[in-house]
N, C-alpha and C. Protein backbone atom coordinates (compact mmCIF):
# COMPACT_ATOMS: atom_id res chain seq x y z
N UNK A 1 94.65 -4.30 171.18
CA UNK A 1 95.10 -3.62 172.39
C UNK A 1 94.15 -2.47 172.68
N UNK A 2 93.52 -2.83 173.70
CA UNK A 2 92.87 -1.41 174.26
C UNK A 2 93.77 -0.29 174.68
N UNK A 3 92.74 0.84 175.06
CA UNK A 3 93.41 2.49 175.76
C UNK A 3 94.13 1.80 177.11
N UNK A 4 93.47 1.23 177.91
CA UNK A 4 94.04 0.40 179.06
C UNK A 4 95.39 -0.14 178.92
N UNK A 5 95.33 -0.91 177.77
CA UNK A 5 96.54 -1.53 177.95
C UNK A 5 97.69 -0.57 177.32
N UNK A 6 97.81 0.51 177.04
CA UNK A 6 98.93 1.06 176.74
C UNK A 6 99.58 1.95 177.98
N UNK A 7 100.64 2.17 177.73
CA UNK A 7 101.66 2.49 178.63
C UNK A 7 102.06 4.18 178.79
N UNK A 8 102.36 4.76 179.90
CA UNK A 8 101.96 6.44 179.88
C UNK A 8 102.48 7.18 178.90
N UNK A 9 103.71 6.72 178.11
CA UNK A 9 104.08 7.30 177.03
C UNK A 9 103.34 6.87 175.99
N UNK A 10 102.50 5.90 175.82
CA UNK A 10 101.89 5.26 174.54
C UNK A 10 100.95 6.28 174.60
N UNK A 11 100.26 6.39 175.59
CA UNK A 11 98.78 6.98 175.93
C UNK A 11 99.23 8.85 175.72
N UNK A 12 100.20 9.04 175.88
CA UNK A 12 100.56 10.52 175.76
C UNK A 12 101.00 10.71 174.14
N UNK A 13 101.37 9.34 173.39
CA UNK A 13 102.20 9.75 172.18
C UNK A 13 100.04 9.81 171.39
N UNK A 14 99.12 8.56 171.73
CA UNK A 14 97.89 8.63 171.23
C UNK A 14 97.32 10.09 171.55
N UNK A 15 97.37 10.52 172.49
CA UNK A 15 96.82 12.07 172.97
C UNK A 15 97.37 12.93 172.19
N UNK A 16 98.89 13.23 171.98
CA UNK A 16 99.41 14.12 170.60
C UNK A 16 99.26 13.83 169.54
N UNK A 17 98.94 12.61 168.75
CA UNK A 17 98.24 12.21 167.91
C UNK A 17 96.63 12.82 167.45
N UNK A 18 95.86 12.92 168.59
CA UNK A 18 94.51 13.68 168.62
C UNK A 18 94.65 15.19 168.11
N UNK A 19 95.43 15.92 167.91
CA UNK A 19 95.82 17.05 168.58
C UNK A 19 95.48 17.66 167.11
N UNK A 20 95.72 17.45 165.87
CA UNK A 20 95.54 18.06 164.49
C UNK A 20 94.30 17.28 164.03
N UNK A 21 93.49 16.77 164.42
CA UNK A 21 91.78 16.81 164.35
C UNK A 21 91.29 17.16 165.31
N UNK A 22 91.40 17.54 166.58
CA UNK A 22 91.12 18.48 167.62
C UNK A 22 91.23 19.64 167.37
N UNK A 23 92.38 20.12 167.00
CA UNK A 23 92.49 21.74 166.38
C UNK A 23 91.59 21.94 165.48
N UNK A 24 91.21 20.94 164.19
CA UNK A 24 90.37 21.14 163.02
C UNK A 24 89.17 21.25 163.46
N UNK A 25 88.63 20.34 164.33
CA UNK A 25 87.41 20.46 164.78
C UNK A 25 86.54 21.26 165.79
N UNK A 26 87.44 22.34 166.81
CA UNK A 26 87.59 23.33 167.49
C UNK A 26 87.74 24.42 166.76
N UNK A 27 88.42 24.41 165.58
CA UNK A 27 88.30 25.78 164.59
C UNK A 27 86.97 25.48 164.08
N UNK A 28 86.59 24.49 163.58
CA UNK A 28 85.31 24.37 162.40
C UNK A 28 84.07 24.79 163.80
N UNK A 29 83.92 24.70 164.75
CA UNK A 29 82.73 24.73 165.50
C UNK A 29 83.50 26.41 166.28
N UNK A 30 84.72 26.98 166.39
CA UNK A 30 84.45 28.54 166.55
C UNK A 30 83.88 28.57 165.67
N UNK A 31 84.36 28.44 164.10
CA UNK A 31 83.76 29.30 163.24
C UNK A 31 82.30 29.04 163.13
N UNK A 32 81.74 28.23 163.17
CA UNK A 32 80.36 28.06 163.33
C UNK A 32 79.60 29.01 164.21
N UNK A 33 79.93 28.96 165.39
CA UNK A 33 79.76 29.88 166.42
C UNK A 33 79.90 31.44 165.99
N UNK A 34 80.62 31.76 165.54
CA UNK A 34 81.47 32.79 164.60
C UNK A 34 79.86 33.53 163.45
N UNK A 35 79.28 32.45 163.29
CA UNK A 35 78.32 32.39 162.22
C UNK A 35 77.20 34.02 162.67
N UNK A 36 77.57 35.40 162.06
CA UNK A 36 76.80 36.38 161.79
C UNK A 36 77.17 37.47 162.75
N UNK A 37 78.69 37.34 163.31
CA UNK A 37 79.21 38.22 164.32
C UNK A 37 79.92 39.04 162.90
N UNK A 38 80.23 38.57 161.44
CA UNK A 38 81.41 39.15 160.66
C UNK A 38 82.43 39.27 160.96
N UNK A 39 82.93 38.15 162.02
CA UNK A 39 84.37 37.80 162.45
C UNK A 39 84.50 36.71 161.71
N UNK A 40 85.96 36.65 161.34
CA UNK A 40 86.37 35.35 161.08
C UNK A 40 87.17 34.84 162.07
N UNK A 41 87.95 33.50 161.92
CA UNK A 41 88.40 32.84 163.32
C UNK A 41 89.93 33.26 163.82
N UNK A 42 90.38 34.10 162.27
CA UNK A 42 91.55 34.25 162.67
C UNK A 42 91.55 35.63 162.93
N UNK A 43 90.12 36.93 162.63
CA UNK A 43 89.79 37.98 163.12
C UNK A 43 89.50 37.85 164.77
N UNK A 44 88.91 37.18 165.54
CA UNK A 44 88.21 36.52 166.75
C UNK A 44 89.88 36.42 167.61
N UNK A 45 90.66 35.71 166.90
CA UNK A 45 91.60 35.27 167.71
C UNK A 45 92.49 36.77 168.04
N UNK A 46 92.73 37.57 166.62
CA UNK A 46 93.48 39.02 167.18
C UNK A 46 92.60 39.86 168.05
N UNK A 47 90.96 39.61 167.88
CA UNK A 47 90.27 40.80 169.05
C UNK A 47 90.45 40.40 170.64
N UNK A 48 90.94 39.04 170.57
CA UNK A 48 90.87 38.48 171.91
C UNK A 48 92.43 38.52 172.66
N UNK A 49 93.26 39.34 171.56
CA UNK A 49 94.85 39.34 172.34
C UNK A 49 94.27 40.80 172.49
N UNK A 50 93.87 41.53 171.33
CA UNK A 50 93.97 42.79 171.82
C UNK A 50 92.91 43.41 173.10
N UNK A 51 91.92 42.42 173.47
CA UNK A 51 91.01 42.84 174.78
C UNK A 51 91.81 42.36 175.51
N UNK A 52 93.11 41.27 176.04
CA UNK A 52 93.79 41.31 176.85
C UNK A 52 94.81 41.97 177.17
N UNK A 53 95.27 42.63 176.02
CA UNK A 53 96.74 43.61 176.06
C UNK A 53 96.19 45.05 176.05
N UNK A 54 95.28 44.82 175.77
CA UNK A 54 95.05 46.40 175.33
C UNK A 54 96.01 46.91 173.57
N UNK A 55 96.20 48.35 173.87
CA UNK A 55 96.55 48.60 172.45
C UNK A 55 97.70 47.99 172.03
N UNK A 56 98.25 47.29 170.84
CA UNK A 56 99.44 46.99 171.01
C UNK A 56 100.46 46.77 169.40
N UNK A 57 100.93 46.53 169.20
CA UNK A 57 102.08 46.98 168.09
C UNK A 57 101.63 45.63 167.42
N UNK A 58 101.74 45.37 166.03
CA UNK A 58 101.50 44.30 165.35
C UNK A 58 102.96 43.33 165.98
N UNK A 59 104.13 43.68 166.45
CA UNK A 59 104.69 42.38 166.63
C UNK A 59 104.51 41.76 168.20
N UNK A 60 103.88 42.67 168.88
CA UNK A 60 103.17 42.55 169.98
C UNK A 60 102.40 41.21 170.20
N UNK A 61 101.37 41.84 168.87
CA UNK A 61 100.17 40.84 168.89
C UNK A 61 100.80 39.24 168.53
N UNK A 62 101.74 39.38 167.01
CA UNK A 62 102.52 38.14 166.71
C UNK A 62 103.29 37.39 167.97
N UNK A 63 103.58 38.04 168.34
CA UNK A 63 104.47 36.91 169.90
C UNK A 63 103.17 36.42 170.56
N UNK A 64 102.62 37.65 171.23
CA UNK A 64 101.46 37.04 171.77
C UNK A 64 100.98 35.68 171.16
N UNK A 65 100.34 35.38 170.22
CA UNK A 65 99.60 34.87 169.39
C UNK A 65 100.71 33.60 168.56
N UNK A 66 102.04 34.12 168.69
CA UNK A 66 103.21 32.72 168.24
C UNK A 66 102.34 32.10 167.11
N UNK A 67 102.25 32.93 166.25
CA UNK A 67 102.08 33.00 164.66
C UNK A 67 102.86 34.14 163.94
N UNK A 68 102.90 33.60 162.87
CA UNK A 68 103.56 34.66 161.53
C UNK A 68 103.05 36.21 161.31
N UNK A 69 104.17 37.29 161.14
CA UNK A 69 103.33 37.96 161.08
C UNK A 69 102.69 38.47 159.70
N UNK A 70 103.23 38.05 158.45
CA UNK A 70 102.04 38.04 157.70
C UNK A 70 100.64 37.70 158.32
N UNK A 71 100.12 36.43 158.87
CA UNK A 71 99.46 36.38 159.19
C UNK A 71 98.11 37.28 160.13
N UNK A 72 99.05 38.22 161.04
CA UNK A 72 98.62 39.10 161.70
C UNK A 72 98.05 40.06 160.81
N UNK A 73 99.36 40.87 160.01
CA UNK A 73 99.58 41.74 159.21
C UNK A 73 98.01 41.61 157.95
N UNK A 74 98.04 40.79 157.47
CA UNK A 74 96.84 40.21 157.11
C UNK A 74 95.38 40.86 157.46
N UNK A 75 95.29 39.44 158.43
CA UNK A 75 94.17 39.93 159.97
C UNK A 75 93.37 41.52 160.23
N UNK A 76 95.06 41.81 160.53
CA UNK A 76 95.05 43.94 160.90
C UNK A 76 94.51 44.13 159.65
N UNK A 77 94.47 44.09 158.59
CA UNK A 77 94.39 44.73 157.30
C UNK A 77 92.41 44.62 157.38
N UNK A 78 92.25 43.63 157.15
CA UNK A 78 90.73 43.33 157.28
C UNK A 78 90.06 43.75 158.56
N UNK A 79 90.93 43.65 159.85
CA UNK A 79 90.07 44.59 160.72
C UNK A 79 89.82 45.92 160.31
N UNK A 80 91.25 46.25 160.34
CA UNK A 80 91.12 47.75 159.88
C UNK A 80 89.94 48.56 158.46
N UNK A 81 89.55 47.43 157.74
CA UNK A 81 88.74 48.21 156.48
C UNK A 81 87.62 47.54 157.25
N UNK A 82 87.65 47.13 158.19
CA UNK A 82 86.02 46.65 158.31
C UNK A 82 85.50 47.42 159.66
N UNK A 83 86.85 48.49 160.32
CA UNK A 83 86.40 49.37 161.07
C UNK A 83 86.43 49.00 162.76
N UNK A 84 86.63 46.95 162.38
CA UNK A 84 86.38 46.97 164.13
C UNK A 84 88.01 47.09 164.72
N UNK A 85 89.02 47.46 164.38
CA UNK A 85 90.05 47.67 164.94
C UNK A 85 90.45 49.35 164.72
N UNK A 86 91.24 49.93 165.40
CA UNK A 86 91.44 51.39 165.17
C UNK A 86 93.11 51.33 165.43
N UNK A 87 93.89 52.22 164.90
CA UNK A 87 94.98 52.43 165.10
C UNK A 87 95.45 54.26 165.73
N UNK A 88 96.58 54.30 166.90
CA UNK A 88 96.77 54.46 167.59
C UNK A 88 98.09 55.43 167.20
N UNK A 89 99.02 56.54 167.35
CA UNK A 89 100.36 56.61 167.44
C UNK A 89 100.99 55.95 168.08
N UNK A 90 102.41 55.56 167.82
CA UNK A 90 103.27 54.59 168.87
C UNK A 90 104.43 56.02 169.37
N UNK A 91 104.35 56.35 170.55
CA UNK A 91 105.19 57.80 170.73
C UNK A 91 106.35 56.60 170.87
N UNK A 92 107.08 55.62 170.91
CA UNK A 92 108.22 55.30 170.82
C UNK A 92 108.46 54.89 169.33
N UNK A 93 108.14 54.87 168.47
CA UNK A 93 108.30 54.22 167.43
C UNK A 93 107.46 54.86 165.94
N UNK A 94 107.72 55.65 164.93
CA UNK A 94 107.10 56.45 164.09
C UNK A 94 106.36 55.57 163.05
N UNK A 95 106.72 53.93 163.26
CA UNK A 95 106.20 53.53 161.56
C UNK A 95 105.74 52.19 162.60
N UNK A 96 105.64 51.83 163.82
CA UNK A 96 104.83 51.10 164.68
C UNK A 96 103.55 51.45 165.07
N UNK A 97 102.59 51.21 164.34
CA UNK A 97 101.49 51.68 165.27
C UNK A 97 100.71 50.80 166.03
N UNK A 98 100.42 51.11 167.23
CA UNK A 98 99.44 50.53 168.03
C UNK A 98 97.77 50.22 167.82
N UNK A 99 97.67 49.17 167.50
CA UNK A 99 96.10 48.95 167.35
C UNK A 99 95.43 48.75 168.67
N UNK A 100 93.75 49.45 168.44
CA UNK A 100 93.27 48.39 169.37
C UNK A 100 91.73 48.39 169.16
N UNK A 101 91.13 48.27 170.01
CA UNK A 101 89.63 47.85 169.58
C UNK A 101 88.68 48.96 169.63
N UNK A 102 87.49 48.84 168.58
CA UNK A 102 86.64 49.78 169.04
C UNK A 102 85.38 49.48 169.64
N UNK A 103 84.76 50.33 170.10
CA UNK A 103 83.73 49.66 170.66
C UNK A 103 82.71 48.75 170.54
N UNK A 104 82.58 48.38 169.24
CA UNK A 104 82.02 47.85 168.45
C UNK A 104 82.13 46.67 168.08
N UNK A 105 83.68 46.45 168.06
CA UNK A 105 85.05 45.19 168.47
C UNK A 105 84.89 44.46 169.64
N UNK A 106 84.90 45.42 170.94
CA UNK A 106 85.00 45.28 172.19
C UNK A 106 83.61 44.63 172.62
N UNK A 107 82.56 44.99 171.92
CA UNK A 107 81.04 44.57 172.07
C UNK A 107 81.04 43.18 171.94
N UNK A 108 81.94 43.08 170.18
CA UNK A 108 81.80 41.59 169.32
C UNK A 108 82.54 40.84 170.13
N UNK A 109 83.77 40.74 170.77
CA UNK A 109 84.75 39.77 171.76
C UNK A 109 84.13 39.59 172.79
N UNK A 110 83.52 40.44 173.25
CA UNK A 110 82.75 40.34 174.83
C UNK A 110 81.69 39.49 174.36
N UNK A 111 80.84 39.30 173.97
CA UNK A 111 79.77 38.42 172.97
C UNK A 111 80.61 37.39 172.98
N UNK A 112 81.18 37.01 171.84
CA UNK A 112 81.70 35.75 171.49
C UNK A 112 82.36 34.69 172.59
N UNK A 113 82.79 35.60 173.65
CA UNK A 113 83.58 35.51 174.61
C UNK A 113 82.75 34.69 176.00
N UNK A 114 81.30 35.59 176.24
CA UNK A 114 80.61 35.39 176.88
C UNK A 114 79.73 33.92 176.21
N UNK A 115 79.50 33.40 175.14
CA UNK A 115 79.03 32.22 174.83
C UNK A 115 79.32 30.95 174.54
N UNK A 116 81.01 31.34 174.12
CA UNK A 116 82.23 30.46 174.33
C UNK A 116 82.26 30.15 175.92
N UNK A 117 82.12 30.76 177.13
CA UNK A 117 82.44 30.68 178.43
C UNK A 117 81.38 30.01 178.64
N UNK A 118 80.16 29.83 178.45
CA UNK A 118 79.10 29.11 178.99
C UNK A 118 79.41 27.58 178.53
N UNK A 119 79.47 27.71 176.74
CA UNK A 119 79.90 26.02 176.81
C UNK A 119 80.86 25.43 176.91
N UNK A 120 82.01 26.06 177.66
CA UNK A 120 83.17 25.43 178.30
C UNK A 120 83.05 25.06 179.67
N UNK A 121 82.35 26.35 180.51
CA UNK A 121 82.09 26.30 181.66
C UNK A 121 80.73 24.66 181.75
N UNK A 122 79.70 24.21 180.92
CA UNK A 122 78.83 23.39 180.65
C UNK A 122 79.57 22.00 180.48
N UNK A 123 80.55 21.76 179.38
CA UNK A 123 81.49 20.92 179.05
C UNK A 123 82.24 20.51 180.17
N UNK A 124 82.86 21.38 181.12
CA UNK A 124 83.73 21.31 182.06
C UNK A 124 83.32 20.44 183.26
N UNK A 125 81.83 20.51 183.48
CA UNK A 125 81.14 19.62 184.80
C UNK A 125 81.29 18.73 184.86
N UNK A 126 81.64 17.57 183.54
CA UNK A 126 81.86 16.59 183.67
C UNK A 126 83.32 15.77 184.12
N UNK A 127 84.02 17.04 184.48
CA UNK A 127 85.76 16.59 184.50
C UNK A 127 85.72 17.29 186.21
N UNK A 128 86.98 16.70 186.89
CA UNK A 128 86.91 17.21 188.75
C UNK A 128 87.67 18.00 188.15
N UNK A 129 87.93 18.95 189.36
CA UNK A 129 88.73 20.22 189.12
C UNK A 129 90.40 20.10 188.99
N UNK A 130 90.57 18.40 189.71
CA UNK A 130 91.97 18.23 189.59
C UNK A 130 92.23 17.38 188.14
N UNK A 131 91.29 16.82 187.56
CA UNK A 131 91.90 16.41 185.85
C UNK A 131 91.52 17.63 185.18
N UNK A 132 90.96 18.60 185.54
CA UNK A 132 91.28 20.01 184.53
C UNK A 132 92.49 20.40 185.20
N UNK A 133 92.90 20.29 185.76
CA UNK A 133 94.67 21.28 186.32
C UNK A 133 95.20 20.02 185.86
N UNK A 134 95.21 18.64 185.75
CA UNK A 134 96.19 17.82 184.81
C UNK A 134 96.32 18.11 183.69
N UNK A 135 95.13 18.34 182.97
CA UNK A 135 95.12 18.36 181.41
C UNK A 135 96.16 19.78 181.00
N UNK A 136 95.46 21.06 181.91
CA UNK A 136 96.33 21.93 182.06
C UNK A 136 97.71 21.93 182.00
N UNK A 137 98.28 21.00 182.89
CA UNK A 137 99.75 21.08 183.30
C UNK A 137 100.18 19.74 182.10
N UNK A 138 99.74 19.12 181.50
CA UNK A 138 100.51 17.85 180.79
C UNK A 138 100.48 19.03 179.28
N UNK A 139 99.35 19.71 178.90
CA UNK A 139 99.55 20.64 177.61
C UNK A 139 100.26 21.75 177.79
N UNK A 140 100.43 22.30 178.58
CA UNK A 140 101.44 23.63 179.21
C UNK A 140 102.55 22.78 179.27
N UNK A 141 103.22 22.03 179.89
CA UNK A 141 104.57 21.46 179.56
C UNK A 141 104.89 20.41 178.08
N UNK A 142 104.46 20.48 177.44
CA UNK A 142 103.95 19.78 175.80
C UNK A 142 104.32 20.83 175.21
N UNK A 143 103.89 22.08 175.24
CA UNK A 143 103.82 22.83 174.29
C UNK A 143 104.60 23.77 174.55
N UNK A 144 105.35 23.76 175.29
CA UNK A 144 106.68 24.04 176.57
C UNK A 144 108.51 23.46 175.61
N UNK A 145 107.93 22.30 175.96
CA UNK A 145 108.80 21.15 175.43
C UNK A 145 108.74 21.14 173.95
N UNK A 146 107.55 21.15 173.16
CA UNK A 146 107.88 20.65 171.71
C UNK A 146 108.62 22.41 171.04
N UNK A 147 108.33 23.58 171.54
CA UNK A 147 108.91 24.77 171.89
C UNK A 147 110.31 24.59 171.05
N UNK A 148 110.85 24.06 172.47
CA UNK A 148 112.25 23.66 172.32
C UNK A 148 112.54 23.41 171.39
N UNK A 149 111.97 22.73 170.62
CA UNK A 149 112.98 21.76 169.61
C UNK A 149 112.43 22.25 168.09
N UNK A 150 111.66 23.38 168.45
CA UNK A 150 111.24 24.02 166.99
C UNK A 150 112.18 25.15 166.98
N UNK A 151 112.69 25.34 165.32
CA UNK A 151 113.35 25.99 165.43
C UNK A 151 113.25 27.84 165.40
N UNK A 152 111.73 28.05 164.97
CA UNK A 152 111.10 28.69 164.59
C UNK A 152 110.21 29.90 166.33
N UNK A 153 110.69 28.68 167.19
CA UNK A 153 109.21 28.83 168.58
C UNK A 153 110.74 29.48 169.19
């Protein structure tokens, strides 16, 4: 049986199927990319909530980001001794503090950011503008939906 011959749920259940060697192989080529910035991928991923939020509370960043916050907690720890994150007072909150980037941080995301955008923007020519707003809207309601039924999301 070919891709053809399967049916829109077959072809959507094969597409979520892709989805945990897609992730593996999208992490293994950031981190490649990653290669002599002294970010790691899961450092890269907190500088890039915190250049969109600005300063913000470690459970801030965890929702944002809908990961654990050990994980964050982690993350913060190694930014913080390696200098590219800075912490902040939280005037609502005495044992919350607000992180956010330093310039140095802000340099490294803008970089990483700016060379990631070229080979997406490069990658992208080959798709019309309306199967990128499909792909868009079938993974935004996927990840919407499987949401739901986690008990955790």
């Amino acid at each position: 049986m070919s891709d053809d011959d399967l049916s829109p749920p077959e072809k959507l259940y094969a597409g979520i199927q892709m989805t945990r060697p897609l992730l593996r192989n999208i992490t293994a080529r950031v981190e490649a990319d990653l290669t002599g910035t002294g970010v790691s991928v899961g450092q890269r991923a907190i500088l890039e909530v915190l250049l969109a939020l600005g300063p913000a509370t470690a459970p801030e960043i965890t929702k944002k980001m809908d990961v654990t916050r050990q994980f964050v907690g982690r993350e913060l720890k190694e930014l913080l001794a390696s200098g590219l994150v800075k912490t902040e007072e939280n005037p609502n909150h005495r044992t919350s503090k607000f992180y956010g980037l330093t310039p140095e941080s802000r340099a490294i995301i803008h970089a990483i950011r700016k060379r990631e955008s070229a080979t997406i923007a490069s990658f992208s020519e080959q798709f019309s503008e309306e199967e990128i707003a499909a792909f868009y809207k079938v993974l935004s309601a996927l990840n919407a939906e499987m949401s739901k039924q986690n008990p955790e999301g």
